[in-house]
N, C-alpha and C. Protein backbone atom coordinates (compact mmCIF):
# COMPACT_ATOMS: atom_id res chain seq x y z
N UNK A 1 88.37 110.65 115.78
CA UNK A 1 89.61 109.88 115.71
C UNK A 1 89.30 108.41 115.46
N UNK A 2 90.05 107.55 114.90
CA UNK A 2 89.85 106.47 114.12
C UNK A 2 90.65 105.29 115.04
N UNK A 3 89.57 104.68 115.23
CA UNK A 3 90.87 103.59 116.60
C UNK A 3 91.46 102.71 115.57
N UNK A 4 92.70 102.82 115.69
CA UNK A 4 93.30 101.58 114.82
C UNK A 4 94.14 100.46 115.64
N UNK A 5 94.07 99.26 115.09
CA UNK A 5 94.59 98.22 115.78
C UNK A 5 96.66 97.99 115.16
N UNK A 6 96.87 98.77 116.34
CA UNK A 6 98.64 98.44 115.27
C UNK A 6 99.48 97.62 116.55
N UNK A 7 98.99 96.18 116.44
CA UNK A 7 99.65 95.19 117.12
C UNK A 7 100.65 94.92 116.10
N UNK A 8 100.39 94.19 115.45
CA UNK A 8 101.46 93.98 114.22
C UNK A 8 101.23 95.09 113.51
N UNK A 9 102.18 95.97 113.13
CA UNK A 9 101.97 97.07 112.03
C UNK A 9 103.06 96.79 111.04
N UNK A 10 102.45 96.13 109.88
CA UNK A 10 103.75 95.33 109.37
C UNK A 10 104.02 96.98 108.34
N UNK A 11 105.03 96.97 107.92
CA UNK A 11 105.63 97.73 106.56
C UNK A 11 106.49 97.39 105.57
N UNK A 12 105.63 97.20 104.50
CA UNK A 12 106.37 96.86 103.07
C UNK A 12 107.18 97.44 102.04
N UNK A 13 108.14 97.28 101.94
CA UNK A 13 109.44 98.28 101.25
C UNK A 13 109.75 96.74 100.32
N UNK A 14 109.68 97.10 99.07
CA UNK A 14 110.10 97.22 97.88
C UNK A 14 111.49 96.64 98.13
N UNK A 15 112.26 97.22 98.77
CA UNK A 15 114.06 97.26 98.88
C UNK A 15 114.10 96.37 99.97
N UNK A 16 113.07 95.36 100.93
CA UNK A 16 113.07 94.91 102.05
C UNK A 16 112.55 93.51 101.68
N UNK A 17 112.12 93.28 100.93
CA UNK A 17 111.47 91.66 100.90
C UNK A 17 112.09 91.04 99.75
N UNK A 18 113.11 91.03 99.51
CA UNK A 18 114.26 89.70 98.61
C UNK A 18 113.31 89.97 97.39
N UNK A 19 113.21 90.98 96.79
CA UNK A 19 112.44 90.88 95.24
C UNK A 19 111.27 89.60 94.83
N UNK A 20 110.25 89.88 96.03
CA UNK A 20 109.33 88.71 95.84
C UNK A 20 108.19 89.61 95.35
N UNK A 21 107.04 89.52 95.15
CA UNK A 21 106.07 90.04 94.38
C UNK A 21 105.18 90.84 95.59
N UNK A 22 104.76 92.08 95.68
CA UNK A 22 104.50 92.77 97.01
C UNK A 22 102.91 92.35 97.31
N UNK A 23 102.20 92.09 96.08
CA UNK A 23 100.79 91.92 96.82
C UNK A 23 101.10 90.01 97.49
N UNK A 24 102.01 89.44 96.99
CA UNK A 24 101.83 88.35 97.23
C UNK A 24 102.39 88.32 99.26
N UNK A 25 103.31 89.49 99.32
CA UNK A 25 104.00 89.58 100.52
C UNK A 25 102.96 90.03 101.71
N UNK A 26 102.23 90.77 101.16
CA UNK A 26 100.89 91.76 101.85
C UNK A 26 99.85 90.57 102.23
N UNK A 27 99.60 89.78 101.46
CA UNK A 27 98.55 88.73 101.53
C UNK A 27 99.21 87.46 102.73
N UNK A 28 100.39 87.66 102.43
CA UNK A 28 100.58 86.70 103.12
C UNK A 28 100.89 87.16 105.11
N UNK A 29 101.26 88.60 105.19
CA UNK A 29 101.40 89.23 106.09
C UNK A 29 100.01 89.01 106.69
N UNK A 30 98.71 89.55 106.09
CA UNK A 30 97.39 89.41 106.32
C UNK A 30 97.23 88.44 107.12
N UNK A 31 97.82 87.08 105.91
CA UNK A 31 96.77 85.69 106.44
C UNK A 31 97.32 85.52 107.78
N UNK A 32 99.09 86.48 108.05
CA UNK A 32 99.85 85.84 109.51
C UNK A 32 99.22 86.07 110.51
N UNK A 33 98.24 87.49 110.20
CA UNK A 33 97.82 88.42 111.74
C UNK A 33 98.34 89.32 111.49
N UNK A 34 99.02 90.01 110.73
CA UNK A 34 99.00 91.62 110.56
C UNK A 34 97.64 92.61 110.96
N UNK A 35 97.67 93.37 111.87
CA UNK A 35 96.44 93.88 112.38
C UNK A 35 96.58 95.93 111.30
N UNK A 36 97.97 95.77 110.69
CA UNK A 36 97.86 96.99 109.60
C UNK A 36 98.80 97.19 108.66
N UNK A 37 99.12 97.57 107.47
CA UNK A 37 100.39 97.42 106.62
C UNK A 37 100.54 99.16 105.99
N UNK A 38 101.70 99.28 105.71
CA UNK A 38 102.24 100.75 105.58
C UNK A 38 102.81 100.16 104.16
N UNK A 39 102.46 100.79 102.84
CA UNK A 39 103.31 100.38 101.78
C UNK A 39 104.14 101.59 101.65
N UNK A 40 105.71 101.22 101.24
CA UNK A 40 106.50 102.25 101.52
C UNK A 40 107.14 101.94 100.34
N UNK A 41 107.78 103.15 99.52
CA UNK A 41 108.57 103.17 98.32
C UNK A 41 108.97 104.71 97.80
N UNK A 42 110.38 104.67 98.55
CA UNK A 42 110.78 106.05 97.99
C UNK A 42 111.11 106.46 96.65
N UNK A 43 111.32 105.14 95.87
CA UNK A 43 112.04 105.17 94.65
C UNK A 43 110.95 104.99 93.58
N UNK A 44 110.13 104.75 93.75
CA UNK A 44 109.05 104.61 92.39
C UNK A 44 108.38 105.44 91.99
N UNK A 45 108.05 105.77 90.91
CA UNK A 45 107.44 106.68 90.41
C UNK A 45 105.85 106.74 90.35
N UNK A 46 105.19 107.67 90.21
CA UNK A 46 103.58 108.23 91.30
C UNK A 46 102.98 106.79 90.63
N UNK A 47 103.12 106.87 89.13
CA UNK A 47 102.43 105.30 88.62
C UNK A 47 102.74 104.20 88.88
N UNK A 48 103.97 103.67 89.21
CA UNK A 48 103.87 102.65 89.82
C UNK A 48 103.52 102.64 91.09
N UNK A 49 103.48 103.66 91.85
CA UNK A 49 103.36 103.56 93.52
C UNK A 49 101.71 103.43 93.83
N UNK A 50 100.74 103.38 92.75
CA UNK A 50 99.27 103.52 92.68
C UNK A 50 98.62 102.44 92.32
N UNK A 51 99.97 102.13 91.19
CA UNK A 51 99.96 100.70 90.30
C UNK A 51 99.82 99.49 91.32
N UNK A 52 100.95 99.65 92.34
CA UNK A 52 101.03 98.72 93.56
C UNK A 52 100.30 98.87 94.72
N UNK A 53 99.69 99.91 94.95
CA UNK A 53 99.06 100.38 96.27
C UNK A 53 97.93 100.06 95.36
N UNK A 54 97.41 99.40 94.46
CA UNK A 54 95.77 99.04 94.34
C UNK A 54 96.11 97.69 94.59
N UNK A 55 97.17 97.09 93.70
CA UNK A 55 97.40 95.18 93.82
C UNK A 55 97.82 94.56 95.26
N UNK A 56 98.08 95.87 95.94
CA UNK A 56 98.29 95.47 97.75
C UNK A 56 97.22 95.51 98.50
N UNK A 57 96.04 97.02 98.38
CA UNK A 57 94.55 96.59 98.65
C UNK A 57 94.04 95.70 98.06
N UNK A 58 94.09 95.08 97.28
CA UNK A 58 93.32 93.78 96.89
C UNK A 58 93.90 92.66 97.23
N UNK A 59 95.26 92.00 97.63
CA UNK A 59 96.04 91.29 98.47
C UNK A 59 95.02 91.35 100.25
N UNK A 60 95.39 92.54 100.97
CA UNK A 60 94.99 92.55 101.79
C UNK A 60 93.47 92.62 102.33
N UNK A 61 92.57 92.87 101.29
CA UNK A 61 91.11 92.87 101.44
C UNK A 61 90.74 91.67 102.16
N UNK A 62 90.62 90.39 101.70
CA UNK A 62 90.21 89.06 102.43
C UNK A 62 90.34 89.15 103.85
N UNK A 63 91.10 90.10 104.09
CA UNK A 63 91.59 90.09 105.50
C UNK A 63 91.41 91.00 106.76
N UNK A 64 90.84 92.32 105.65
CA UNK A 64 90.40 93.05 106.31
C UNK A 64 91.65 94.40 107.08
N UNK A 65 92.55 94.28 106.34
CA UNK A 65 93.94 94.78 107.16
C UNK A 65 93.70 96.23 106.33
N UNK A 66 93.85 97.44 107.06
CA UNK A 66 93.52 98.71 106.00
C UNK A 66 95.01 98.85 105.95
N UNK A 67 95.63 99.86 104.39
CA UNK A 67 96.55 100.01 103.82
C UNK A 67 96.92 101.47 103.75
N UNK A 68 97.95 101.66 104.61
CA UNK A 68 98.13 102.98 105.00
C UNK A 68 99.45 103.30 103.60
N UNK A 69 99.80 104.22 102.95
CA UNK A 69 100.88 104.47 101.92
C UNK A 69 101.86 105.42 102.96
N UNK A 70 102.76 105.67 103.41
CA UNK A 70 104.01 106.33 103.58
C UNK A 70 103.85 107.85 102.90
N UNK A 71 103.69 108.63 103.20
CA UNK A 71 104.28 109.70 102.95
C UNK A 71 103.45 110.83 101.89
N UNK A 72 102.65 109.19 100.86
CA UNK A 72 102.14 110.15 99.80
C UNK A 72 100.80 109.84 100.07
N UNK A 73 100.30 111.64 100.11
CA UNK A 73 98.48 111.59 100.29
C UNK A 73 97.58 111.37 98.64
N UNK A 74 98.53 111.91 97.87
CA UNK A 74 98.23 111.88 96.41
C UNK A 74 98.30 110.35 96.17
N UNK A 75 99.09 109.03 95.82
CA UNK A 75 98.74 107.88 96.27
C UNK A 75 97.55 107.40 97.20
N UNK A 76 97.20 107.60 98.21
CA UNK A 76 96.32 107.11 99.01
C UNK A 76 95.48 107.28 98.32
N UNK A 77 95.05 109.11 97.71
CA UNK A 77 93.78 109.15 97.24
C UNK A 77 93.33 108.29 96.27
N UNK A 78 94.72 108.36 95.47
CA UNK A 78 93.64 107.46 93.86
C UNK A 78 94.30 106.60 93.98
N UNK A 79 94.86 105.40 94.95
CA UNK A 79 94.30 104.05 94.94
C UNK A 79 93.54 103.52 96.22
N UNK A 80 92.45 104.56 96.56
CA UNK A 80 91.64 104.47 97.50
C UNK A 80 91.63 103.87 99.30
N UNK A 81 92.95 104.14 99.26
CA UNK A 81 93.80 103.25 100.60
C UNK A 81 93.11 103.95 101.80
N UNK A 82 93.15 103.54 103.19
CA UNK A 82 92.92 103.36 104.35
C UNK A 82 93.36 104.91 104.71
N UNK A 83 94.32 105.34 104.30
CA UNK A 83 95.19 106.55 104.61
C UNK A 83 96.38 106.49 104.45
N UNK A 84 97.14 107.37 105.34
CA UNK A 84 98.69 108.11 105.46
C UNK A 84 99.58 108.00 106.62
N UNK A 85 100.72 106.94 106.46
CA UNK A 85 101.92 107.78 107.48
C UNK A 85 102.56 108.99 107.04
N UNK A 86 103.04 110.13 107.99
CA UNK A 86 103.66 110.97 107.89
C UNK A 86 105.22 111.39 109.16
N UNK A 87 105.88 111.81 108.48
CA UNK A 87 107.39 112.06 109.01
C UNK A 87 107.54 113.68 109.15
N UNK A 88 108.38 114.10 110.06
CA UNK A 88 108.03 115.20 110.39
C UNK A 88 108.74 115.85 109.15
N UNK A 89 109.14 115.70 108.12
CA UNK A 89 109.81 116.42 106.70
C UNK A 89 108.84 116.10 105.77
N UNK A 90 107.66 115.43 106.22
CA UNK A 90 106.84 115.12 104.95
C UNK A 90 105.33 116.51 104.82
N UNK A 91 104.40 115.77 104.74
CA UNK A 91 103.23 116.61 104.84
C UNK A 91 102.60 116.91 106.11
N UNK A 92 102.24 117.78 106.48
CA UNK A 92 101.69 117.90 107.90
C UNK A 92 100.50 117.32 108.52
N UNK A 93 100.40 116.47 109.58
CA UNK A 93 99.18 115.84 109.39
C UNK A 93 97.53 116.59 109.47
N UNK A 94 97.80 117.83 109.82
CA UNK A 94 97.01 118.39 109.95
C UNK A 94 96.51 118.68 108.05
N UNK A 95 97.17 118.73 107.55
CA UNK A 95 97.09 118.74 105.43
C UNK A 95 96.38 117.44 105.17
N UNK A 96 97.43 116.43 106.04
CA UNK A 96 97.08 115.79 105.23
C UNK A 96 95.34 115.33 105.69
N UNK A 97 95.07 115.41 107.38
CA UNK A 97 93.64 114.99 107.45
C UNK A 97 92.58 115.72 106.66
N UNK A 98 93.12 117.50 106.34
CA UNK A 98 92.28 117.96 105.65
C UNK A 98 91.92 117.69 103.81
N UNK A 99 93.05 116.77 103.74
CA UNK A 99 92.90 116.34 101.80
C UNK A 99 92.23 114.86 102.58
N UNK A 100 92.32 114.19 103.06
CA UNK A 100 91.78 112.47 102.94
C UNK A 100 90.79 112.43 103.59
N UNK A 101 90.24 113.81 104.92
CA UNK A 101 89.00 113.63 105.51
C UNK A 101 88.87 112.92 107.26
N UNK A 102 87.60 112.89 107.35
CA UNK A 102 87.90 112.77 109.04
C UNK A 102 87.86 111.11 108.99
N UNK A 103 87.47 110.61 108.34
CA UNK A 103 87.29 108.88 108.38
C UNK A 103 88.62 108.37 108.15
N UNK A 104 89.18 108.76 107.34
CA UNK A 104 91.01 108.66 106.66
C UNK A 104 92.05 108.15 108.19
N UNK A 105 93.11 107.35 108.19
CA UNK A 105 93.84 106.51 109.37
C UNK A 105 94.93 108.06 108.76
N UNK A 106 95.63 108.75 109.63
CA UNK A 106 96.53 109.75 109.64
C UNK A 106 97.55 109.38 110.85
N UNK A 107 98.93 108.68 110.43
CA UNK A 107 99.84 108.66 111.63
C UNK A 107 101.15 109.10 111.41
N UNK A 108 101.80 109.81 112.37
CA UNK A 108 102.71 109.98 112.49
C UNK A 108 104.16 109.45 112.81
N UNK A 109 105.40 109.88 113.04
CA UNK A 109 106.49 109.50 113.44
C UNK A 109 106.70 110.79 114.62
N UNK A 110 107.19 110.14 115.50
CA UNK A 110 107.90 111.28 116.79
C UNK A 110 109.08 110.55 117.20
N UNK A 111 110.04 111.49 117.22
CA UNK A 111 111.44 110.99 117.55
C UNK A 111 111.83 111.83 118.51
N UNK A 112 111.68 112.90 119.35
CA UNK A 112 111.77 113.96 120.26
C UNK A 112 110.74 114.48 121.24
N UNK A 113 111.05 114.68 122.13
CA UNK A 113 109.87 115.17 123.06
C UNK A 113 109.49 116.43 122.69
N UNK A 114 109.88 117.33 122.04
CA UNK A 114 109.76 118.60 121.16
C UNK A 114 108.47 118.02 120.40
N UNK A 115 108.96 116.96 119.49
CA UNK A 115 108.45 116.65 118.07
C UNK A 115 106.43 116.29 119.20
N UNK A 116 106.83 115.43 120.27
CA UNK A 116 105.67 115.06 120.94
C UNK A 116 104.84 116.02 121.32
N UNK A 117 105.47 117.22 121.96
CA UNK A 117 104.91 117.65 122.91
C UNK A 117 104.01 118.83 121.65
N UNK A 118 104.26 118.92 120.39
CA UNK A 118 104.17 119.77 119.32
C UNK A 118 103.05 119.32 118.68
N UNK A 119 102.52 117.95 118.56
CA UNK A 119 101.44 117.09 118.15
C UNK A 119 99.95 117.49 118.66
N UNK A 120 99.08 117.95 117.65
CA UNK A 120 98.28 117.88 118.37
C UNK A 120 97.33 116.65 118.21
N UNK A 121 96.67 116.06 119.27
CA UNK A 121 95.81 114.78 119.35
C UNK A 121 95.07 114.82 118.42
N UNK A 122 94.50 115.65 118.04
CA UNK A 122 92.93 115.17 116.93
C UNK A 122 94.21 115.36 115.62
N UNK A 123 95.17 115.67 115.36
CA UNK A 123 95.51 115.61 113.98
C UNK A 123 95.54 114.15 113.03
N UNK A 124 95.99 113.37 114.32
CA UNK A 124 96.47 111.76 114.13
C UNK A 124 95.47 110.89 114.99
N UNK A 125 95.80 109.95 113.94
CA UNK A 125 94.86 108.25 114.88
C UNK A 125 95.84 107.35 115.49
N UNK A 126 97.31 107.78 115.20
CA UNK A 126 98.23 107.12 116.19
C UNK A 126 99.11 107.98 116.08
N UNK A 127 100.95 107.50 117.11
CA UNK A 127 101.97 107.39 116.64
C UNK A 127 102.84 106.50 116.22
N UNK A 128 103.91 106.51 115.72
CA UNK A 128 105.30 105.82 115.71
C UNK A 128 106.25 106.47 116.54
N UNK A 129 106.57 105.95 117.11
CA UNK A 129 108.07 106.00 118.54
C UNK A 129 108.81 105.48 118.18
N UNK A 130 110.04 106.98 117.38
CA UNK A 130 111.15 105.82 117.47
C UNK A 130 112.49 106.56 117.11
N UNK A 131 113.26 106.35 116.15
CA UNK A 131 113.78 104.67 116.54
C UNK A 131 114.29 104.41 117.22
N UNK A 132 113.87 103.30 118.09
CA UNK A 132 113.82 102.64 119.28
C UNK A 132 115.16 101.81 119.57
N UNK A 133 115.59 101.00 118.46
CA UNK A 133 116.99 100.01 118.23
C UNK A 133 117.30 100.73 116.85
N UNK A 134 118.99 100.25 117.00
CA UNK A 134 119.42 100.38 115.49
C UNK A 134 118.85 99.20 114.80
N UNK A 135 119.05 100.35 113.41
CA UNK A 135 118.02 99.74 112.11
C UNK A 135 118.68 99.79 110.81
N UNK A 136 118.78 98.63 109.81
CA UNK A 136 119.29 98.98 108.37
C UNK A 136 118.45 99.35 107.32
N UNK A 137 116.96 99.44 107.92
CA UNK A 137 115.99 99.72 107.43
C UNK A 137 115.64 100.96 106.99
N UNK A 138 116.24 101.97 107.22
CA UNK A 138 115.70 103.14 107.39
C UNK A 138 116.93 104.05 108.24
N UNK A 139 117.22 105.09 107.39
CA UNK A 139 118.56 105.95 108.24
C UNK A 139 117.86 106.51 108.97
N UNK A 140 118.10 106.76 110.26
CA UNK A 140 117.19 107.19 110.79
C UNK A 140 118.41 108.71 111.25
N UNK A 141 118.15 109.76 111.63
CA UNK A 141 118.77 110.82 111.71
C UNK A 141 119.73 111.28 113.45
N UNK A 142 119.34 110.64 113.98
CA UNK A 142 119.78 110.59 115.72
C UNK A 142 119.90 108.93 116.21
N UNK A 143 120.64 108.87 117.12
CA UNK A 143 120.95 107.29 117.86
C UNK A 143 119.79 106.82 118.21
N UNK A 144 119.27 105.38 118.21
CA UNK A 144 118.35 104.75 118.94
C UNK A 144 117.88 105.51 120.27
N UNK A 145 116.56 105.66 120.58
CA UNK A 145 116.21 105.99 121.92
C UNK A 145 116.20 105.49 122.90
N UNK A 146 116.22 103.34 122.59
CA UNK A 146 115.91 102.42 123.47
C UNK A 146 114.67 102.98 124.55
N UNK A 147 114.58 101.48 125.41
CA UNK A 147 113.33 101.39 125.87
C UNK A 147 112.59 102.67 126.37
N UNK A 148 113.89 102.73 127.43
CA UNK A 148 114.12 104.21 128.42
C UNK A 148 113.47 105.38 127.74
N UNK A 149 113.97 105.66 126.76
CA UNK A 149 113.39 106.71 126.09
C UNK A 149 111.75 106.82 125.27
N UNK A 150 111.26 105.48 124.79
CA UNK A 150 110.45 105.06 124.16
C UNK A 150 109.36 105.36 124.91
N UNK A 151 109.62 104.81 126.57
CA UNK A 151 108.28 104.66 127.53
C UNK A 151 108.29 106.12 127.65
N UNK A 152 109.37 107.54 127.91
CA UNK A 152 109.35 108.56 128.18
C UNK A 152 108.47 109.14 127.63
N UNK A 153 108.61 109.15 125.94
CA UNK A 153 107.91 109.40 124.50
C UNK A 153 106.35 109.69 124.68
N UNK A 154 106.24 107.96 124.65
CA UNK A 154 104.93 107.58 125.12
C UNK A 154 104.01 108.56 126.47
N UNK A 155 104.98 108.26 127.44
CA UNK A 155 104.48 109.53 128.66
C UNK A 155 103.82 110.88 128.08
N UNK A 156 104.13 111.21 126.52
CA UNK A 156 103.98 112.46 126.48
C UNK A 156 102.91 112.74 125.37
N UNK A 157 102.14 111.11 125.40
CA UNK A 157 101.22 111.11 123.88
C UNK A 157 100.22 110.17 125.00
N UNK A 158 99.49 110.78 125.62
CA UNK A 158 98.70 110.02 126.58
C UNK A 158 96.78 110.03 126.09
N UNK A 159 96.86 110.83 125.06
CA UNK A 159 95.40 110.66 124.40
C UNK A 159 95.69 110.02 122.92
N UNK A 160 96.94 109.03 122.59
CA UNK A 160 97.15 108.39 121.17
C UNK A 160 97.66 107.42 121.22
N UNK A 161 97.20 106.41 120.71
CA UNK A 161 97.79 105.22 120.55
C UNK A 161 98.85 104.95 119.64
N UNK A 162 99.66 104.16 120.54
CA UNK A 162 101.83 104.46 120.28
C UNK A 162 101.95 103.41 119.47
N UNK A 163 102.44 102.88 118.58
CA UNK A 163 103.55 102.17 118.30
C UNK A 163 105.02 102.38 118.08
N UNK A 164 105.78 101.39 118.45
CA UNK A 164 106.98 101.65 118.62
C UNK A 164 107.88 100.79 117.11
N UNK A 165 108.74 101.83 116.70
CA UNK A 165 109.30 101.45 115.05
C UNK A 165 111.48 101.55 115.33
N UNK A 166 111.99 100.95 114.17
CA UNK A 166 112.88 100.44 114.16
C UNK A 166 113.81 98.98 114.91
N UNK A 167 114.02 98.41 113.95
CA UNK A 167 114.81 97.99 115.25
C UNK A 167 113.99 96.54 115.55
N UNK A 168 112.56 96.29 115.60
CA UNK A 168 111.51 95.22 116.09
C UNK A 168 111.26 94.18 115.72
N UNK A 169 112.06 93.18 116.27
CA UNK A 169 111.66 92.15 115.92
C UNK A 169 111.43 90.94 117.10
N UNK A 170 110.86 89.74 116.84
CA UNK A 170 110.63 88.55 117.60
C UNK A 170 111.31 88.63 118.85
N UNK A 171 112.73 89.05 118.88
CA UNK A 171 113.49 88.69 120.30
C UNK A 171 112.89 90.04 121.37
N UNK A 172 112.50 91.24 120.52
CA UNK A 172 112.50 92.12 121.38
C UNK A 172 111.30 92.92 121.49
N UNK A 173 110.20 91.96 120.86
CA UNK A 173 108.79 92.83 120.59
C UNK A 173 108.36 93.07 122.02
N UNK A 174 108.19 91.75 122.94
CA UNK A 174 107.63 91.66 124.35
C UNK A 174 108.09 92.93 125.07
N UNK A 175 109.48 93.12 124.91
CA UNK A 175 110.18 94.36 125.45
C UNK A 175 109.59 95.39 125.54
N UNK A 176 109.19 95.72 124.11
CA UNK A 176 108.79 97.21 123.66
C UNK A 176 107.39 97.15 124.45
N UNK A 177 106.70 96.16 123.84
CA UNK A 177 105.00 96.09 124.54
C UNK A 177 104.77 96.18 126.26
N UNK A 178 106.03 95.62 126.87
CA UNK A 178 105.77 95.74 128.61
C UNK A 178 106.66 97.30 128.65
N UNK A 179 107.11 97.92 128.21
CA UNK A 179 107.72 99.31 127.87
C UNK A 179 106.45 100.45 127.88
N UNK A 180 105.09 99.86 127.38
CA UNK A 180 103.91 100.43 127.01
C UNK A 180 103.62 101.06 125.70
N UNK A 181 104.17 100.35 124.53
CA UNK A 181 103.90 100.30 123.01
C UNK A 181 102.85 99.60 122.69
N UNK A 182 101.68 99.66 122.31
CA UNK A 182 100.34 99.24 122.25
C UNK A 182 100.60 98.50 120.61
N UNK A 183 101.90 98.47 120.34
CA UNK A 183 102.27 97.51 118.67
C UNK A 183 103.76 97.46 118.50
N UNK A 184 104.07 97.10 117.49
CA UNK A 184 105.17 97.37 116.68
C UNK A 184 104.81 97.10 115.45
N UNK A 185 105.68 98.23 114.86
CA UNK A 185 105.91 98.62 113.13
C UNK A 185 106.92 97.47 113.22
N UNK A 186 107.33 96.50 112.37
CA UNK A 186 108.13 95.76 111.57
C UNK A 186 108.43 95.55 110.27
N UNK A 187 109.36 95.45 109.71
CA UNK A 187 109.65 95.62 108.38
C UNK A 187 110.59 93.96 108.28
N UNK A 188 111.75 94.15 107.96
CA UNK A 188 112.27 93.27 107.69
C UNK A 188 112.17 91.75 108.73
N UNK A 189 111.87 91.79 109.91
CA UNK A 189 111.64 90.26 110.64
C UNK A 189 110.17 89.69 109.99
N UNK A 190 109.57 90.58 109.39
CA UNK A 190 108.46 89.82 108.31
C UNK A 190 109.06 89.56 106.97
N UNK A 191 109.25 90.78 106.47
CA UNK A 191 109.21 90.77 105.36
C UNK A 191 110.45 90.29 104.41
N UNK A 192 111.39 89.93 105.22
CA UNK A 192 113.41 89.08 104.70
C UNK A 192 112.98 87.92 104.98
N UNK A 193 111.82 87.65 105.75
CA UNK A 193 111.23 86.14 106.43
C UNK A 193 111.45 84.74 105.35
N UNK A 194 111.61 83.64 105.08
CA UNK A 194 111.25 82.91 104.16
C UNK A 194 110.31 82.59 104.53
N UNK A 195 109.33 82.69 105.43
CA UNK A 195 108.21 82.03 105.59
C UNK A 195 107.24 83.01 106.06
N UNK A 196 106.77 84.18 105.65
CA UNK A 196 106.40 85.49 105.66
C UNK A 196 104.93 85.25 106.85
N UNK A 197 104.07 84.39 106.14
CA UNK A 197 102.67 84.21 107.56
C UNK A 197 103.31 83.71 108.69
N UNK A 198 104.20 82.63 108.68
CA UNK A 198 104.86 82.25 109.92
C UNK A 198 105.55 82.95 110.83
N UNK A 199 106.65 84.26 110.12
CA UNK A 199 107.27 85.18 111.09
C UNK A 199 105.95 86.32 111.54
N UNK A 200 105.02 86.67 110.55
CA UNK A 200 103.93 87.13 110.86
C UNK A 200 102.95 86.70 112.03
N UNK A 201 102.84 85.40 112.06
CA UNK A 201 102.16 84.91 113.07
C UNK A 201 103.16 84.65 114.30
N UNK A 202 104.32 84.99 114.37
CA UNK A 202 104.97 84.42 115.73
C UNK A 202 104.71 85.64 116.05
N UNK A 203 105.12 86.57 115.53
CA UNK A 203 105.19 88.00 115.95
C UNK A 203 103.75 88.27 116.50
N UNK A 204 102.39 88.22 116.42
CA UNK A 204 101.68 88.44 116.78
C UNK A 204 101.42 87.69 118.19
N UNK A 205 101.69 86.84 117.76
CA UNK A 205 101.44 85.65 119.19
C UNK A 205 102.65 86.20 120.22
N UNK A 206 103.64 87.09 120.22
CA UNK A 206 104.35 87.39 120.94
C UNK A 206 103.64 88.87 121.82
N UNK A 207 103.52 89.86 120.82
CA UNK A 207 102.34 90.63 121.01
C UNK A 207 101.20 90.53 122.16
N UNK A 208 99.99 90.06 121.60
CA UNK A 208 99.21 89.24 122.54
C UNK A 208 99.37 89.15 123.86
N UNK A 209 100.45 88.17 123.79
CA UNK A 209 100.64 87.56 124.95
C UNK A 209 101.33 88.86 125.74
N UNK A 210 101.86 89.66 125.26
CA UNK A 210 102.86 90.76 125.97
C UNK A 210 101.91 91.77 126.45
N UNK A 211 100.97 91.78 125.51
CA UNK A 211 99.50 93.00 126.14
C UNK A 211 98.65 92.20 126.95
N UNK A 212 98.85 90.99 126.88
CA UNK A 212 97.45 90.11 128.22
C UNK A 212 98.46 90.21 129.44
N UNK A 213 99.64 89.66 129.55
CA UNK A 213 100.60 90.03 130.61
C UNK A 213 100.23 91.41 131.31
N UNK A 214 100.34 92.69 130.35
CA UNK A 214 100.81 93.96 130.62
C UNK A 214 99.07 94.22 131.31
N UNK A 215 98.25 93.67 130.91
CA UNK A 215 96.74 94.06 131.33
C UNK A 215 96.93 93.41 132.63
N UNK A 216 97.61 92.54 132.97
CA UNK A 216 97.14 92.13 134.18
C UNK A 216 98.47 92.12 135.71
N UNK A 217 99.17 93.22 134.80
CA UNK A 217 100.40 93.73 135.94
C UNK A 217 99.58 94.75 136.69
């Protein structure tokens, strides 16, 4: 299993950052403290989604941030990315670790204690918990879980490291992290940002400080 660092787990959508140029958005996420980035695009076609998932690894290289693609393992492979998120309607992660390999970042989404308790640990190198708050980001299929439910989640993924998705931003990251979310996925409080390293870097520095707190409760 692959320890990954998803303090900031930023995610880049195409339909989410005011039509600015995506490797330029990725680079700049990097320079904020993004500790991982998810490129996400339901609407593009396999060539452009390969086209952009190489000009986003090369954005994020300087920095060292690995580049996980959403959904598609065929993308990851041939533009040589970090790995795969997966949704429980997408590919199974157990497929997909067996097409990208044991070194490959493989994470999931869990929205149910069903969906949790159904996971097995070695399939994935994390989760996503969620959605946690309402979101315009993403329809998500059932009501927010809020905190209450999030820490429950978590209770039930005790050999994987959680992040917590929808909904996350600056006012309420600390929340999620003293909740026991070891990150947050963010999308739009970075990426709608006008000042993309700056909301990047507050967000981390909120982080941080919420896991040095939580280490020493």
């Amino acid at each position: 299993m692959t320890k990954v660092d998803l303090r900031v787990y930023a995610i880049l959508d195409p339909a989410r950052c005011r039509g600015r140029p995506l490797g330029e958005m990725a680079e700049a996420a990097g320079r904020g403290g993004a500790t991982l980035l998810q490129y996400r695009d339901k609407a593009g076609s396999t060539r452009h989604l390969i086209e952009a998932a190489r000009e986003i690894g090369r954005a994020l290289a300087p920095h060292s941030v690995p580049l996980l693609i959403n959904d598609r393992v065929d993308v990851a492979l041939a533009a040589g990315c970090a790995g795969v998120h997966v949704g429980a309607d997408d590919m199974p992660a157990a497929d997909a670790r067996r097409l990208l390999g044991p070194d490959a970042i493989v994470g999931c989404t869990v929205r149910s204690a069903e969906e949790a308790d159904g996971l097995v640990a070695a399939m994935a190198d994390y989760v996503s918990v969620g959605g946690v708050f309402a979101t315009t980001s993403k329809h998500n299929p059932g009501p927010p879980i809020g905190l209450d439910g999030m820490e429950s989640l978590i209770g039930r993924l005790p050999d994987l490291s959680v992040c917590a998705v929808a909904g996350i931003d600056h006012r309420n990251a600390a929340d999620v992290v003293a909740a026991g979310a070891d990150g947050v996925a963010v999308i739009s409080d970075i990426f709608m940002a006008d000042d993309v390293v700056a909301a990047t870097r507050r967000l981390r520095g909120i982080v941080d400080a919420a896991l040095a707190q939580r280490s020493r409760s």
